[in-house]
N, C-alpha and C. Protein backbone atom coordinates (compact mmCIF):
# COMPACT_ATOMS: atom_id res chain seq x y z
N UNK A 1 -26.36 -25.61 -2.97
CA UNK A 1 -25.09 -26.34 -2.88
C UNK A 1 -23.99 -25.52 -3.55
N UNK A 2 -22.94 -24.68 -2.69
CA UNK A 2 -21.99 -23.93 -3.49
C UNK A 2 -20.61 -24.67 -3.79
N UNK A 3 -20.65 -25.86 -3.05
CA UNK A 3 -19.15 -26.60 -3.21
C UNK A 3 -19.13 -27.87 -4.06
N UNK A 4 -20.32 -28.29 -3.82
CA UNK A 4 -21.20 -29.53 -4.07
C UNK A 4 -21.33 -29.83 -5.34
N UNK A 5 -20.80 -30.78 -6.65
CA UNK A 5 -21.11 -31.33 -7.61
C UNK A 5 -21.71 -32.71 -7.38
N UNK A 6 -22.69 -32.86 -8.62
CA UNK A 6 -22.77 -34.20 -9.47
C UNK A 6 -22.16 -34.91 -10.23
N UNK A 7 -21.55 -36.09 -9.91
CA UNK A 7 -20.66 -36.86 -11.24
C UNK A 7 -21.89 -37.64 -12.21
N UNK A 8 -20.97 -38.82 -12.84
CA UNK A 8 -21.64 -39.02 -14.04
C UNK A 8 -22.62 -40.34 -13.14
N UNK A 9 -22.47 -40.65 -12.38
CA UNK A 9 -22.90 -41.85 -11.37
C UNK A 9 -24.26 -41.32 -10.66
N UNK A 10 -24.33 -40.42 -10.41
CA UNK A 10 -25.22 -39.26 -10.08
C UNK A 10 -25.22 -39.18 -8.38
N UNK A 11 -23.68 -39.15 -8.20
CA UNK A 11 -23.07 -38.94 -6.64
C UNK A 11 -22.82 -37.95 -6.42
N UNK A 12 -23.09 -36.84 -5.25
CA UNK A 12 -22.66 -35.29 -4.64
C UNK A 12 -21.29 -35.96 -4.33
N UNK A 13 -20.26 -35.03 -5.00
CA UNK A 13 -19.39 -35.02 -4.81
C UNK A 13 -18.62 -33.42 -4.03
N UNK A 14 -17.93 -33.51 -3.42
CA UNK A 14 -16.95 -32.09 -2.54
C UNK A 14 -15.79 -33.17 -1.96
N UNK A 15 -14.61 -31.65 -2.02
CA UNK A 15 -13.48 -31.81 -1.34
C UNK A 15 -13.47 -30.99 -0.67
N UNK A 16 -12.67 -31.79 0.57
CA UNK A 16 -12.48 -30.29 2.15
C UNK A 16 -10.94 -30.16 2.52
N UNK A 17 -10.41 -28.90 2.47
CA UNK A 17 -9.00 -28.91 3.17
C UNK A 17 -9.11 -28.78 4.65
N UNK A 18 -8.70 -29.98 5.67
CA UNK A 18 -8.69 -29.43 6.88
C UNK A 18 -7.47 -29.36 7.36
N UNK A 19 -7.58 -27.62 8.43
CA UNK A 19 -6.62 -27.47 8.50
C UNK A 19 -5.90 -28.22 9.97
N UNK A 20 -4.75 -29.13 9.95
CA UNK A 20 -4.22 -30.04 10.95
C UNK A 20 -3.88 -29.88 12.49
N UNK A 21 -3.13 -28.62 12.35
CA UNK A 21 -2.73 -27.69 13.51
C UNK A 21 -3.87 -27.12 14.08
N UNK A 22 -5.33 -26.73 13.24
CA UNK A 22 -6.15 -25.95 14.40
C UNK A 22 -7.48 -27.21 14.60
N UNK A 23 -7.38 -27.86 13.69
CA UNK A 23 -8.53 -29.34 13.95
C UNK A 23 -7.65 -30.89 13.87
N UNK A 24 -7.60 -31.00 15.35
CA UNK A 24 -7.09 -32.50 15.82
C UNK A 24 -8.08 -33.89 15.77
N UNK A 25 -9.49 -33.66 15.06
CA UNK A 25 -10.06 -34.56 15.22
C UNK A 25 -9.50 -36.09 14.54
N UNK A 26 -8.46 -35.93 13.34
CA UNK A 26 -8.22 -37.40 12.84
C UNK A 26 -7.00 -37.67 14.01
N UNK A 27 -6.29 -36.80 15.30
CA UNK A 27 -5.53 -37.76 16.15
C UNK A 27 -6.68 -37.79 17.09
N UNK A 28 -7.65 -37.31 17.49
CA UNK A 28 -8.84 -38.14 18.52
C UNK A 28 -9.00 -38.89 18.06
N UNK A 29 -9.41 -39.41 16.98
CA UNK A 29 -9.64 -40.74 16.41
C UNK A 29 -8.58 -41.68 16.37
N UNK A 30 -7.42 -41.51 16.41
CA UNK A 30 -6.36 -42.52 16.64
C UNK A 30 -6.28 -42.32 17.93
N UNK A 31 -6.26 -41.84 18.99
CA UNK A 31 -6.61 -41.93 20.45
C UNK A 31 -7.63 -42.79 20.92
N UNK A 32 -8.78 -42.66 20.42
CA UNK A 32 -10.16 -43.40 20.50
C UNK A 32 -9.50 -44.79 20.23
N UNK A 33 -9.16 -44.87 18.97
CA UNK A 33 -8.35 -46.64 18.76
C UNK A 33 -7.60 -47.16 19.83
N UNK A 34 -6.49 -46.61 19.98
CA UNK A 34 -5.50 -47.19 21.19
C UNK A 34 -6.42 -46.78 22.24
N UNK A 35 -6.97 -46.43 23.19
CA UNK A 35 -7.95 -46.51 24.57
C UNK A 35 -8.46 -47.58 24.59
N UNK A 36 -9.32 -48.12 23.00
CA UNK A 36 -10.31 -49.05 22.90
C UNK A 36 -9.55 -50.26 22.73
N UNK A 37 -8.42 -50.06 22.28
CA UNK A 37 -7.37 -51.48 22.52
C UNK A 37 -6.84 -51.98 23.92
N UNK A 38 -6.39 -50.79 24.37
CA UNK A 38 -6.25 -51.31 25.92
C UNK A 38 -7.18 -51.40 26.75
N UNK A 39 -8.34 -50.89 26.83
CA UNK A 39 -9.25 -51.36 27.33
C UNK A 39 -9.66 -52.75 27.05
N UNK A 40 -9.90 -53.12 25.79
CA UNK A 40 -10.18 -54.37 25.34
C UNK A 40 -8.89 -55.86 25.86
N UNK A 41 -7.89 -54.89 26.13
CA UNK A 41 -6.86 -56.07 26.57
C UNK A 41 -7.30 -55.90 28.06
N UNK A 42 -7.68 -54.79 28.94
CA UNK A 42 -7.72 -55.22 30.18
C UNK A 42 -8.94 -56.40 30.80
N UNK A 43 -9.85 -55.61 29.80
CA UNK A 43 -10.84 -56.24 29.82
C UNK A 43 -10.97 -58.03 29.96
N UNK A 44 -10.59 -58.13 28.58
CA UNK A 44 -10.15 -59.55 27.91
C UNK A 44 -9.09 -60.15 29.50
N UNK A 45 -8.59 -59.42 29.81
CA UNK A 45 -7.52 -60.07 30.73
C UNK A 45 -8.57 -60.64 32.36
N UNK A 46 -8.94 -59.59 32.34
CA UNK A 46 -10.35 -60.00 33.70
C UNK A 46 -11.09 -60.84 33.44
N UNK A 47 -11.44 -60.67 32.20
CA UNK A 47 -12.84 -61.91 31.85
C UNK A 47 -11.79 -63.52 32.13
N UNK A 48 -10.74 -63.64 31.30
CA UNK A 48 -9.38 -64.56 31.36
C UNK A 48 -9.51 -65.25 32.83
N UNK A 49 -8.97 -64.15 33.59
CA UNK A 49 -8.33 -64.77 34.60
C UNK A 49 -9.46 -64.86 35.74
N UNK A 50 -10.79 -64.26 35.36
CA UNK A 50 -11.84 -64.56 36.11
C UNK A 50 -12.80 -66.04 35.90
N UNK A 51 -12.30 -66.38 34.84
CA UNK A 51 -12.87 -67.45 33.88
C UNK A 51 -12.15 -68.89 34.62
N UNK A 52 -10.74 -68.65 34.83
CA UNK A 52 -9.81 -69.68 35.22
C UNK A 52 -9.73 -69.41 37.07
N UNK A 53 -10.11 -68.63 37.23
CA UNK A 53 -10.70 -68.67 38.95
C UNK A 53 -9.20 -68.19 39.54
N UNK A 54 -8.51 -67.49 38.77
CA UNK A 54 -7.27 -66.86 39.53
C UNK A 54 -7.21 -65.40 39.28
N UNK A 55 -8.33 -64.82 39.26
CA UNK A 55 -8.39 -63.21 39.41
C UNK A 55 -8.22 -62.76 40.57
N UNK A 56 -7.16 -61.69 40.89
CA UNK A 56 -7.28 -61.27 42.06
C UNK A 56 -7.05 -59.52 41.73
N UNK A 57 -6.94 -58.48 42.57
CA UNK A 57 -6.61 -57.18 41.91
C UNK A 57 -5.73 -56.72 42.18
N UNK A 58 -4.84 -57.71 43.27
CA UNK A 58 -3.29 -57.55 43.24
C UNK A 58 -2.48 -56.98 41.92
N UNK A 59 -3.05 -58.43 41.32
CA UNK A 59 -2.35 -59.07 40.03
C UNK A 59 -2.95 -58.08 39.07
N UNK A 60 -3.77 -57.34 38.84
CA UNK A 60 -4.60 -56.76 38.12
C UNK A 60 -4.18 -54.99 38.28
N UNK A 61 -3.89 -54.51 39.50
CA UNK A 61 -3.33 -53.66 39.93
C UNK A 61 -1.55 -53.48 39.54
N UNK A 62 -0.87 -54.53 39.83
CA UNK A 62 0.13 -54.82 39.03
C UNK A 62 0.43 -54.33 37.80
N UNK A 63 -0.44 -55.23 37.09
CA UNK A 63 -0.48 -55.01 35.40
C UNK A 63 -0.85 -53.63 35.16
N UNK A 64 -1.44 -52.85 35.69
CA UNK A 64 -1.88 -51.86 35.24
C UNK A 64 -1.32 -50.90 35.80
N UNK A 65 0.03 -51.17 36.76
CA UNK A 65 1.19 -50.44 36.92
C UNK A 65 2.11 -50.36 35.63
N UNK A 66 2.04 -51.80 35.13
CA UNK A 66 3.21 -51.53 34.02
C UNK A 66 2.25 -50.95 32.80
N UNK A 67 1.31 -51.46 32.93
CA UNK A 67 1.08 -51.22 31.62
C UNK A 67 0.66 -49.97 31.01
N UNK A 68 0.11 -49.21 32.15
CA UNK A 68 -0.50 -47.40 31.83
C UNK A 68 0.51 -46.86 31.69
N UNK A 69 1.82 -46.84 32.02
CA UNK A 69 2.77 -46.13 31.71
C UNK A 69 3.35 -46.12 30.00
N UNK A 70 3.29 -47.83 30.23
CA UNK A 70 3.61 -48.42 28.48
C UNK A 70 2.48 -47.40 27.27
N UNK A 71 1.16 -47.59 27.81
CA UNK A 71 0.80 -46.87 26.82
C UNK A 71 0.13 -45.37 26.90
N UNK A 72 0.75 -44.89 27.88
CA UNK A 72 0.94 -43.10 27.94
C UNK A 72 2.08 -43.35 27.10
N UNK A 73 3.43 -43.98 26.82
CA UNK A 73 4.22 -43.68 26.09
C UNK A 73 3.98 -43.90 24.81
N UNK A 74 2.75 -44.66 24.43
CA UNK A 74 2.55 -45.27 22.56
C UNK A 74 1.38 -43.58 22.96
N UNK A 75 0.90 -43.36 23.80
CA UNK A 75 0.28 -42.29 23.31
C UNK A 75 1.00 -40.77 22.48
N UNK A 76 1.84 -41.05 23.55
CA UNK A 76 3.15 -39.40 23.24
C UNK A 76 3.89 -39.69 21.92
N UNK A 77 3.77 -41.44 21.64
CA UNK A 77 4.66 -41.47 20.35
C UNK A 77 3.74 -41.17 19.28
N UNK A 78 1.70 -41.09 19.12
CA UNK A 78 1.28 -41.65 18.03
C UNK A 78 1.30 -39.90 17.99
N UNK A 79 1.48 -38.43 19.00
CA UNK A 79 1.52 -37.76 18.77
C UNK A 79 2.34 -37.22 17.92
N UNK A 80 3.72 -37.72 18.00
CA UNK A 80 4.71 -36.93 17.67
C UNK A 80 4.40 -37.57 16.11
N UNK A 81 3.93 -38.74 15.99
CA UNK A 81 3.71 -39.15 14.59
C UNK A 81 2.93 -38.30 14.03
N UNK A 82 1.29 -38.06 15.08
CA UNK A 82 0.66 -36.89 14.05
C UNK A 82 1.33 -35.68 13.83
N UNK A 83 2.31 -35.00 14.29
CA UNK A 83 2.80 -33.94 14.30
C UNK A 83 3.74 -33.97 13.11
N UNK A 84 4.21 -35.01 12.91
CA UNK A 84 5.07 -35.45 12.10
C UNK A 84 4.57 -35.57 10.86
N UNK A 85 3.27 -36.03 10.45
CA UNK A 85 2.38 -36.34 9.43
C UNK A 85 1.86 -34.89 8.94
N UNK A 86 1.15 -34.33 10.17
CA UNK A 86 1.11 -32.64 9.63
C UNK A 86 1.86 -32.18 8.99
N UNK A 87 2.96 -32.12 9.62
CA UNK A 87 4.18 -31.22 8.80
C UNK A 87 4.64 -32.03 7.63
N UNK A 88 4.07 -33.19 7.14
CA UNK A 88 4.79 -33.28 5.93
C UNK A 88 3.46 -33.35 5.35
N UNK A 89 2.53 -32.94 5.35
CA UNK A 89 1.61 -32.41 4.65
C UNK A 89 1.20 -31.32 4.47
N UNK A 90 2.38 -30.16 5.18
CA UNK A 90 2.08 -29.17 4.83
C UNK A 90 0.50 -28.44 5.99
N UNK A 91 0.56 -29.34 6.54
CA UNK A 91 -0.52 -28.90 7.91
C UNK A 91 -1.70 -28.85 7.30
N UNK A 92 -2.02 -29.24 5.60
CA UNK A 92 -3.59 -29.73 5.49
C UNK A 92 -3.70 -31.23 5.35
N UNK A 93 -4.96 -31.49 5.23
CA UNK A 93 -5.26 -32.58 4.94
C UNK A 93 -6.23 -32.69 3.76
N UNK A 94 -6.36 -33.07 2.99
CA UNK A 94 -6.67 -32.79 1.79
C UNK A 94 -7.64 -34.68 1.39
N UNK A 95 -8.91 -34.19 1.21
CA UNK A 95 -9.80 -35.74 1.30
C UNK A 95 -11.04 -35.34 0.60
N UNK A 96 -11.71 -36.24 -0.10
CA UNK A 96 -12.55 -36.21 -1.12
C UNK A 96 -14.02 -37.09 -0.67
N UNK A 97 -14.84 -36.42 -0.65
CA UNK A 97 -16.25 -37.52 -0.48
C UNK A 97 -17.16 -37.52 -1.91
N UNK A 98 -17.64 -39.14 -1.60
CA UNK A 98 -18.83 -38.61 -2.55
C UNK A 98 -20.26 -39.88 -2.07
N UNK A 99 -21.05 -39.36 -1.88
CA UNK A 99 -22.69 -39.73 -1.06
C UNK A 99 -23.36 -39.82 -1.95
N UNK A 100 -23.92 -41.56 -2.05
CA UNK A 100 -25.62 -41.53 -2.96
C UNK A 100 -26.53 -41.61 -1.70
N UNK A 101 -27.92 -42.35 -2.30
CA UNK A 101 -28.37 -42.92 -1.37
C UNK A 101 -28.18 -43.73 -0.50
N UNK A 102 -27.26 -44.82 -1.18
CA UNK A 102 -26.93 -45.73 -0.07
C UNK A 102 -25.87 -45.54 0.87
N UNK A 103 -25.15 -44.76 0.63
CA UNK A 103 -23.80 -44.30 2.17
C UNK A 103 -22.73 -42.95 1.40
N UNK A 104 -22.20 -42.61 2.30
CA UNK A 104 -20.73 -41.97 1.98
C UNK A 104 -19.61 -42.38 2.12
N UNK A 105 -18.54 -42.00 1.27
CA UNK A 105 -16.88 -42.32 1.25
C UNK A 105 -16.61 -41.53 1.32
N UNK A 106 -15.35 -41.47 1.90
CA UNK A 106 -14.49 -40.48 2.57
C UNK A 106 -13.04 -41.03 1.85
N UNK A 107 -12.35 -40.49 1.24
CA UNK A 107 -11.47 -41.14 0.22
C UNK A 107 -9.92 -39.66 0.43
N UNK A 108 -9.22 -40.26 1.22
CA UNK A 108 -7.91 -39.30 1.35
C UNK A 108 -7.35 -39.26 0.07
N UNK A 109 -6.94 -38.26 -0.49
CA UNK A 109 -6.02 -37.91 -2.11
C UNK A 109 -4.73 -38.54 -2.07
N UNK A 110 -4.65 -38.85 -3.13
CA UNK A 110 -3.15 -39.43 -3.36
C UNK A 110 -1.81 -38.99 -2.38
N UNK A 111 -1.74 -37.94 -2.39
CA UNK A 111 -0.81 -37.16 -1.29
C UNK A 111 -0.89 -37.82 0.34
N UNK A 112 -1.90 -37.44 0.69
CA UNK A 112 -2.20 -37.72 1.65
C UNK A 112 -2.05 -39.66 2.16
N UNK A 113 -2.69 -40.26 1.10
CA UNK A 113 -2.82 -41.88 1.09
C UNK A 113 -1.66 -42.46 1.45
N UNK A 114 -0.28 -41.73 0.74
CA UNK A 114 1.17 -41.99 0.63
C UNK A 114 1.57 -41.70 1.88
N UNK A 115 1.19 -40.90 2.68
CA UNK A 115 2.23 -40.49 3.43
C UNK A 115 1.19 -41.29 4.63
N UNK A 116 0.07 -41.36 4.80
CA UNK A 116 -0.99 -42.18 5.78
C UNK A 116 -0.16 -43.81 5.76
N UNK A 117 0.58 -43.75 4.60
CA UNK A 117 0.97 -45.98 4.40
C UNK A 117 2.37 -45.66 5.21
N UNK A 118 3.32 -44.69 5.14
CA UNK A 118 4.67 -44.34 5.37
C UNK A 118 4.41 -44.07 7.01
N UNK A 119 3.55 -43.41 7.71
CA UNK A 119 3.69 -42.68 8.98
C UNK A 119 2.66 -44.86 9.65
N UNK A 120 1.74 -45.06 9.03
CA UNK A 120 1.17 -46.54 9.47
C UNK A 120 2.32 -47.77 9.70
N UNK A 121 3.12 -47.76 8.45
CA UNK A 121 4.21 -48.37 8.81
C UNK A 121 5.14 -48.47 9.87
N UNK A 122 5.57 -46.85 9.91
CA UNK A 122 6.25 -46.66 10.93
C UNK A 122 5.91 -46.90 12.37
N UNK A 123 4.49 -46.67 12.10
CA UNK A 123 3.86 -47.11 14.19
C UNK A 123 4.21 -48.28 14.38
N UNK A 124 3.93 -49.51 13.06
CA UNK A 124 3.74 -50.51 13.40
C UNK A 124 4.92 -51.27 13.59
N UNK A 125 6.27 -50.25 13.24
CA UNK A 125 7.25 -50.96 13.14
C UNK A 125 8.09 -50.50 14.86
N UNK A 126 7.15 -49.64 15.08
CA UNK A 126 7.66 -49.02 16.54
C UNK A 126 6.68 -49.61 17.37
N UNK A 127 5.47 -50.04 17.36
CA UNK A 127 4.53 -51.05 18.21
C UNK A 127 5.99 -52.38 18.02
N UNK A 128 6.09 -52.96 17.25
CA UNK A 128 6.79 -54.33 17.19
C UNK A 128 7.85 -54.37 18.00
N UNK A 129 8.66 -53.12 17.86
CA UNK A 129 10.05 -53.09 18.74
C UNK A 129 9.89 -53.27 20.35
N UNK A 130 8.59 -51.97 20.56
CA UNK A 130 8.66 -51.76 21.80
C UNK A 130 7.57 -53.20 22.27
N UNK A 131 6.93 -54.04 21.51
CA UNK A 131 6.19 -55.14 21.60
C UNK A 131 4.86 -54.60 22.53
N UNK A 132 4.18 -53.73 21.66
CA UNK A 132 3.25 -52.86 22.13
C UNK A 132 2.12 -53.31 20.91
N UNK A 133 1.23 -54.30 21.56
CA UNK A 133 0.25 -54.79 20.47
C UNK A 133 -0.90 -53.69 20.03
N UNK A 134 -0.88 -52.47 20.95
CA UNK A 134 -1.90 -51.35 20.34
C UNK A 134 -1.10 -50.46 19.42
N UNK A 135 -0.04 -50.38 19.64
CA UNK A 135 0.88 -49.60 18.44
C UNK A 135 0.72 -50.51 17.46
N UNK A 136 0.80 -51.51 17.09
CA UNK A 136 1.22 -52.26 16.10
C UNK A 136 -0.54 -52.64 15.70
N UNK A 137 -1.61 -52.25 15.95
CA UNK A 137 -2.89 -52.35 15.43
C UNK A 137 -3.42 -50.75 14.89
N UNK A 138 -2.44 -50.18 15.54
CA UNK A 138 -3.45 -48.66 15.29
C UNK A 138 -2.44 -48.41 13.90
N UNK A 139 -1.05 -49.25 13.77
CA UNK A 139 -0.36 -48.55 12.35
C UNK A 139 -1.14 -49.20 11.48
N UNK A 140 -1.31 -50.78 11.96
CA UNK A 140 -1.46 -51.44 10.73
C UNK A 140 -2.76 -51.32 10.37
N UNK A 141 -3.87 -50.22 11.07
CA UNK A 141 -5.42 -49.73 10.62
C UNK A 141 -4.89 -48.73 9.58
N UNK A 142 -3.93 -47.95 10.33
CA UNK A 142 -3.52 -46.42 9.28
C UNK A 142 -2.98 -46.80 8.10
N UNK A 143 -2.19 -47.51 7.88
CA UNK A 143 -1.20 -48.18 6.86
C UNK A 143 -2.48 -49.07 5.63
N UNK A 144 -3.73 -49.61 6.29
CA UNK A 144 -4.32 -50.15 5.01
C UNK A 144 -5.33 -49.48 5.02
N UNK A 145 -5.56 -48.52 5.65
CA UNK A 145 -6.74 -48.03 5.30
C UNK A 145 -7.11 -46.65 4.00
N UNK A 146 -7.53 -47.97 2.75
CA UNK A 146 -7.55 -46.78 1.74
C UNK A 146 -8.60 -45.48 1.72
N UNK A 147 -9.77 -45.93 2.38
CA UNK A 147 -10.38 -44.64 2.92
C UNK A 147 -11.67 -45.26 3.63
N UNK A 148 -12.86 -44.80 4.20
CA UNK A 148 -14.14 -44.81 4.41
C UNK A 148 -15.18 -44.81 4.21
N UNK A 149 -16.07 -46.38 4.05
CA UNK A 149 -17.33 -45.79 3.11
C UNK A 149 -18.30 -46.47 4.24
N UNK A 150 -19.52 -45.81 4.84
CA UNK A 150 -20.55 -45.73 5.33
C UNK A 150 -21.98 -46.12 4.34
N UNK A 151 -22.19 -47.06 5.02
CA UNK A 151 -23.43 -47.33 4.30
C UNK A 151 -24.91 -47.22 4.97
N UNK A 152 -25.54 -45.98 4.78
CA UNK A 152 -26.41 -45.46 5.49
C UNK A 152 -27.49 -46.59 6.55
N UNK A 153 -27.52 -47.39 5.90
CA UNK A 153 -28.72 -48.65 6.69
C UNK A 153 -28.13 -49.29 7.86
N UNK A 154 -26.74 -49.40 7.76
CA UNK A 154 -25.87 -49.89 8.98
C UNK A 154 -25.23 -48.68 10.19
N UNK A 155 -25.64 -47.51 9.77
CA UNK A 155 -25.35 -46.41 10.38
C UNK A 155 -25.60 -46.14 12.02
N UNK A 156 -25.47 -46.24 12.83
CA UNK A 156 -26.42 -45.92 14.82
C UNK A 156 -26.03 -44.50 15.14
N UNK A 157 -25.22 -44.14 14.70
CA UNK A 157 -25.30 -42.62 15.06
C UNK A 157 -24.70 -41.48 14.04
N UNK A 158 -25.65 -40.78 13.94
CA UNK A 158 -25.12 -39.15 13.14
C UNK A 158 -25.21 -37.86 14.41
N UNK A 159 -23.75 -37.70 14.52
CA UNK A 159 -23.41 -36.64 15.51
C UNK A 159 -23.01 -34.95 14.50
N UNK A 160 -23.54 -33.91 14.76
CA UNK A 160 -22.76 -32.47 14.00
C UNK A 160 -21.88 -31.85 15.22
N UNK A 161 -21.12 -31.40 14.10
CA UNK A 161 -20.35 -30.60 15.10
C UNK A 161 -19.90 -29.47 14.24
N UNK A 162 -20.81 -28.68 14.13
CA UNK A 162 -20.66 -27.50 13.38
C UNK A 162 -19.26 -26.77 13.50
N UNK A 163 -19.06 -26.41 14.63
CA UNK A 163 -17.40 -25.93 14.93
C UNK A 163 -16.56 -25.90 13.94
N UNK A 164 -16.39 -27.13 13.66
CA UNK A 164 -15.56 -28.44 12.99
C UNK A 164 -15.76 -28.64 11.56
N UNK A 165 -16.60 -27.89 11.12
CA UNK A 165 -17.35 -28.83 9.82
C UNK A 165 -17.39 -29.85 9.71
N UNK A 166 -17.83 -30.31 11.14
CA UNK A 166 -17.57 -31.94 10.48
C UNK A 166 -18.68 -32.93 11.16
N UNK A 167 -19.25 -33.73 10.49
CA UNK A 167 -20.41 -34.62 10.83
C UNK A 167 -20.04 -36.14 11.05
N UNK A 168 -19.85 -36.55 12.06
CA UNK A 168 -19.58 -37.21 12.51
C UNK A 168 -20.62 -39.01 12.14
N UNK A 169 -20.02 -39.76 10.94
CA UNK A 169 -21.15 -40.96 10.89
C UNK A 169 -20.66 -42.47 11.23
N UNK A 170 -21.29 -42.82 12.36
CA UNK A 170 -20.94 -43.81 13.10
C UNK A 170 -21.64 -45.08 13.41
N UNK A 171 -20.95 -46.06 13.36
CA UNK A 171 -21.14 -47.53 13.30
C UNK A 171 -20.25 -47.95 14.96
N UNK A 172 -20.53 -49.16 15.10
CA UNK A 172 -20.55 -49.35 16.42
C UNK A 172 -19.34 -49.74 16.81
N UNK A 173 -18.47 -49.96 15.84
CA UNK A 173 -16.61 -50.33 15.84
C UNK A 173 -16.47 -49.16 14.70
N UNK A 174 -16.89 -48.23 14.03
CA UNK A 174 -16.08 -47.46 12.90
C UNK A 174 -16.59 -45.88 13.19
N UNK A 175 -15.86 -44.91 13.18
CA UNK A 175 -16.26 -43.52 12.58
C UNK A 175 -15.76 -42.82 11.45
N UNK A 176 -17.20 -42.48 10.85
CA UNK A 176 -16.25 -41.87 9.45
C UNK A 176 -16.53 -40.45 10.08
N UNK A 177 -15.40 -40.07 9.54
CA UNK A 177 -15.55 -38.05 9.79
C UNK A 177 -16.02 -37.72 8.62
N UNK A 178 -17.05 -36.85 8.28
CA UNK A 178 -17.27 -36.16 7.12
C UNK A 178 -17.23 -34.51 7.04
N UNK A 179 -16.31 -33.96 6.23
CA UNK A 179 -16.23 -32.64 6.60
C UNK A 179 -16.71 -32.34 5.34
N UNK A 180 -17.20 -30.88 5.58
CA UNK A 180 -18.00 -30.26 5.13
C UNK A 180 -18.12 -28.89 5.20
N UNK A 181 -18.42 -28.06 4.20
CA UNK A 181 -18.23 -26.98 4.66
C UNK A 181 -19.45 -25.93 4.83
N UNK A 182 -19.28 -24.79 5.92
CA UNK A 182 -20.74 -24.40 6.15
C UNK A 182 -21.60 -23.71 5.34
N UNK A 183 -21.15 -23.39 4.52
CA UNK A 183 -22.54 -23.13 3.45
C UNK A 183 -22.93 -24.61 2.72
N UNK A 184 -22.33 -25.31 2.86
CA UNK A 184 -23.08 -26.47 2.33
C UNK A 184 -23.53 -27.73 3.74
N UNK A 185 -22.94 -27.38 4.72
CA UNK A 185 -23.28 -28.10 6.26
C UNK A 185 -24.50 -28.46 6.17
N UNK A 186 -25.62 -27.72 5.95
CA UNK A 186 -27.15 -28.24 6.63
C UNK A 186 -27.30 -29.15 5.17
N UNK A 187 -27.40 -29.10 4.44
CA UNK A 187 -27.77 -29.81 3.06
C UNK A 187 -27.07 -31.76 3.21
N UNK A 188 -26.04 -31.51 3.72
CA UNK A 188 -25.03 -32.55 4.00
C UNK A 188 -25.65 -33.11 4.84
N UNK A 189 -25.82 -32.42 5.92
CA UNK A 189 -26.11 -33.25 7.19
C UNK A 189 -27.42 -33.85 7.61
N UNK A 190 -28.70 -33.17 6.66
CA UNK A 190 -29.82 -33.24 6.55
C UNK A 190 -29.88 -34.58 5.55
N UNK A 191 -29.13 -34.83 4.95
CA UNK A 191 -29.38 -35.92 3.42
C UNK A 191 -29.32 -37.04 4.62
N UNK A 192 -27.97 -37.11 4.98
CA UNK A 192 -27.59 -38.62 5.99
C UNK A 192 -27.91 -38.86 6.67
N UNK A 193 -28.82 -37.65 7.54
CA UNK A 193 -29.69 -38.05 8.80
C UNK A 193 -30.81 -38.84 8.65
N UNK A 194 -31.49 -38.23 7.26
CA UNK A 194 -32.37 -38.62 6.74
C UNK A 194 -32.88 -40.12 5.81
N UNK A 195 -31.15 -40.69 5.91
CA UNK A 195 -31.22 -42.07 4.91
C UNK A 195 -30.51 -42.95 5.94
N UNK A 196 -30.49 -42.74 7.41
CA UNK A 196 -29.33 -43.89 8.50
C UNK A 196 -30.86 -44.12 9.47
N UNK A 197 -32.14 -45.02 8.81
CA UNK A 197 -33.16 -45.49 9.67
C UNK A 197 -32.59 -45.64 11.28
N UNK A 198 -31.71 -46.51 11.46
CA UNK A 198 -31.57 -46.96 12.92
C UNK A 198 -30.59 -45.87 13.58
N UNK A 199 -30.26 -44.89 12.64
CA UNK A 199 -29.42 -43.86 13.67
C UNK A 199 -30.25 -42.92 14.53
N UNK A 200 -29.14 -42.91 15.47
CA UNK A 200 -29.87 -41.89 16.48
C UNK A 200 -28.56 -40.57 16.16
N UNK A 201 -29.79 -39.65 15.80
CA UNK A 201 -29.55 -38.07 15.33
C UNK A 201 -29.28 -37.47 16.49
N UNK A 202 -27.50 -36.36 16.03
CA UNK A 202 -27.69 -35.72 17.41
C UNK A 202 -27.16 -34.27 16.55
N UNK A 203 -28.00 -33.53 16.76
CA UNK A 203 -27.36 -32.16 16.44
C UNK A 203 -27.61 -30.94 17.44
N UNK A 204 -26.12 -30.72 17.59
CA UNK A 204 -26.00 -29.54 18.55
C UNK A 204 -25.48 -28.09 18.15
């Protein structure tokens, strides 16, 4: 373990700088959110109007005239937000873990936390205007979310993605990213694989 400490709790602790501009994985993950919101509204809307016996795909075709356009545009905006968030971070991202047996946290630094509540706000205050209920869920996830903790027994999937340094630990509504770096990668990724019983391991 060359990065890797013990605290007094007897938790592996490491910090990772990732860099923003050449690894986009925390805006895939706010992409992944808004998809899974509008999907969930189209969805919700079929089950609705299939339920009340007035589904047709006119009406369904319709909606999904106005509405794909509406959110290709919350998409181009949550960009310019990440772009926006990069650059006032200086294009790292700067986040702290620390893993016992029972799970990992993923805990963004003070720097970072501040400006994650300031750029969350702002979506949500630009979801409200434009009355865009996936803008206004994906700020108000960013805006409280003080960080990520995984608890290995509730875990279904551990994905690597060496590329990336980053190990991907996933629950069936949550992903935590865990980065890592590669001289300490296999040690990391071997501990959590090894303590998430119901996950299914994928390393490529």
């Amino acid at each position: 373990m060359k990065n890797i400490t013990v605290n007094e709790k007897g938790q592996y602790v490491w910090e990772y700088e990732l860099n923003m501009y050449e690894n986009r994985n925390v805006f895939d993950m706010i992409l992944k959110i808004l998809t899974g919101i509008f999907l969930f509204i189209v969805i919700a809307l079929v089950i609705m109007t299939s339920l009340n016996g007035i589904f047709d795909w006119e009406s369904l075709w319709f909606f999904l005239k106005i509405a794909v356009p509406i959110f290709l545009f919350v998409y181009l905006l949550s960009f310019l937000s990440y772009r926006f968030y990069a650059y006032s971070l200086g294009g790292v991202y700067h986040v702290r873990f620390e893993m016992d047996e029972e799970g990992i946290n993923h805990i963004p630094m003070q720097r970072e936390r501040e400006y994650e509540q300031k750029v969350g706000i702002l979506s949500m205050l630009v979801g409200l205007f434009t009355r865009n209920v996936g803008q206004v869920g994906s700020g108000f996830y960013v805006a409280t979310l003080a960080n990520v903790y995984s608890s290995f027994d509730k875990v279904t999937s551990v994905r690597a993605d060496r590329k990336h340094d980053l190990i991907n630990v996933n629950y069936v509504t949550l992903n935590n990213q865990v980065y890592v770096g590669k001289e300490d990668y296999d040690f990391v990724f071997d501990y959590i694989a090894s303590r998430c019983p119901k996950a299914k391991i994928v390393d490529r």
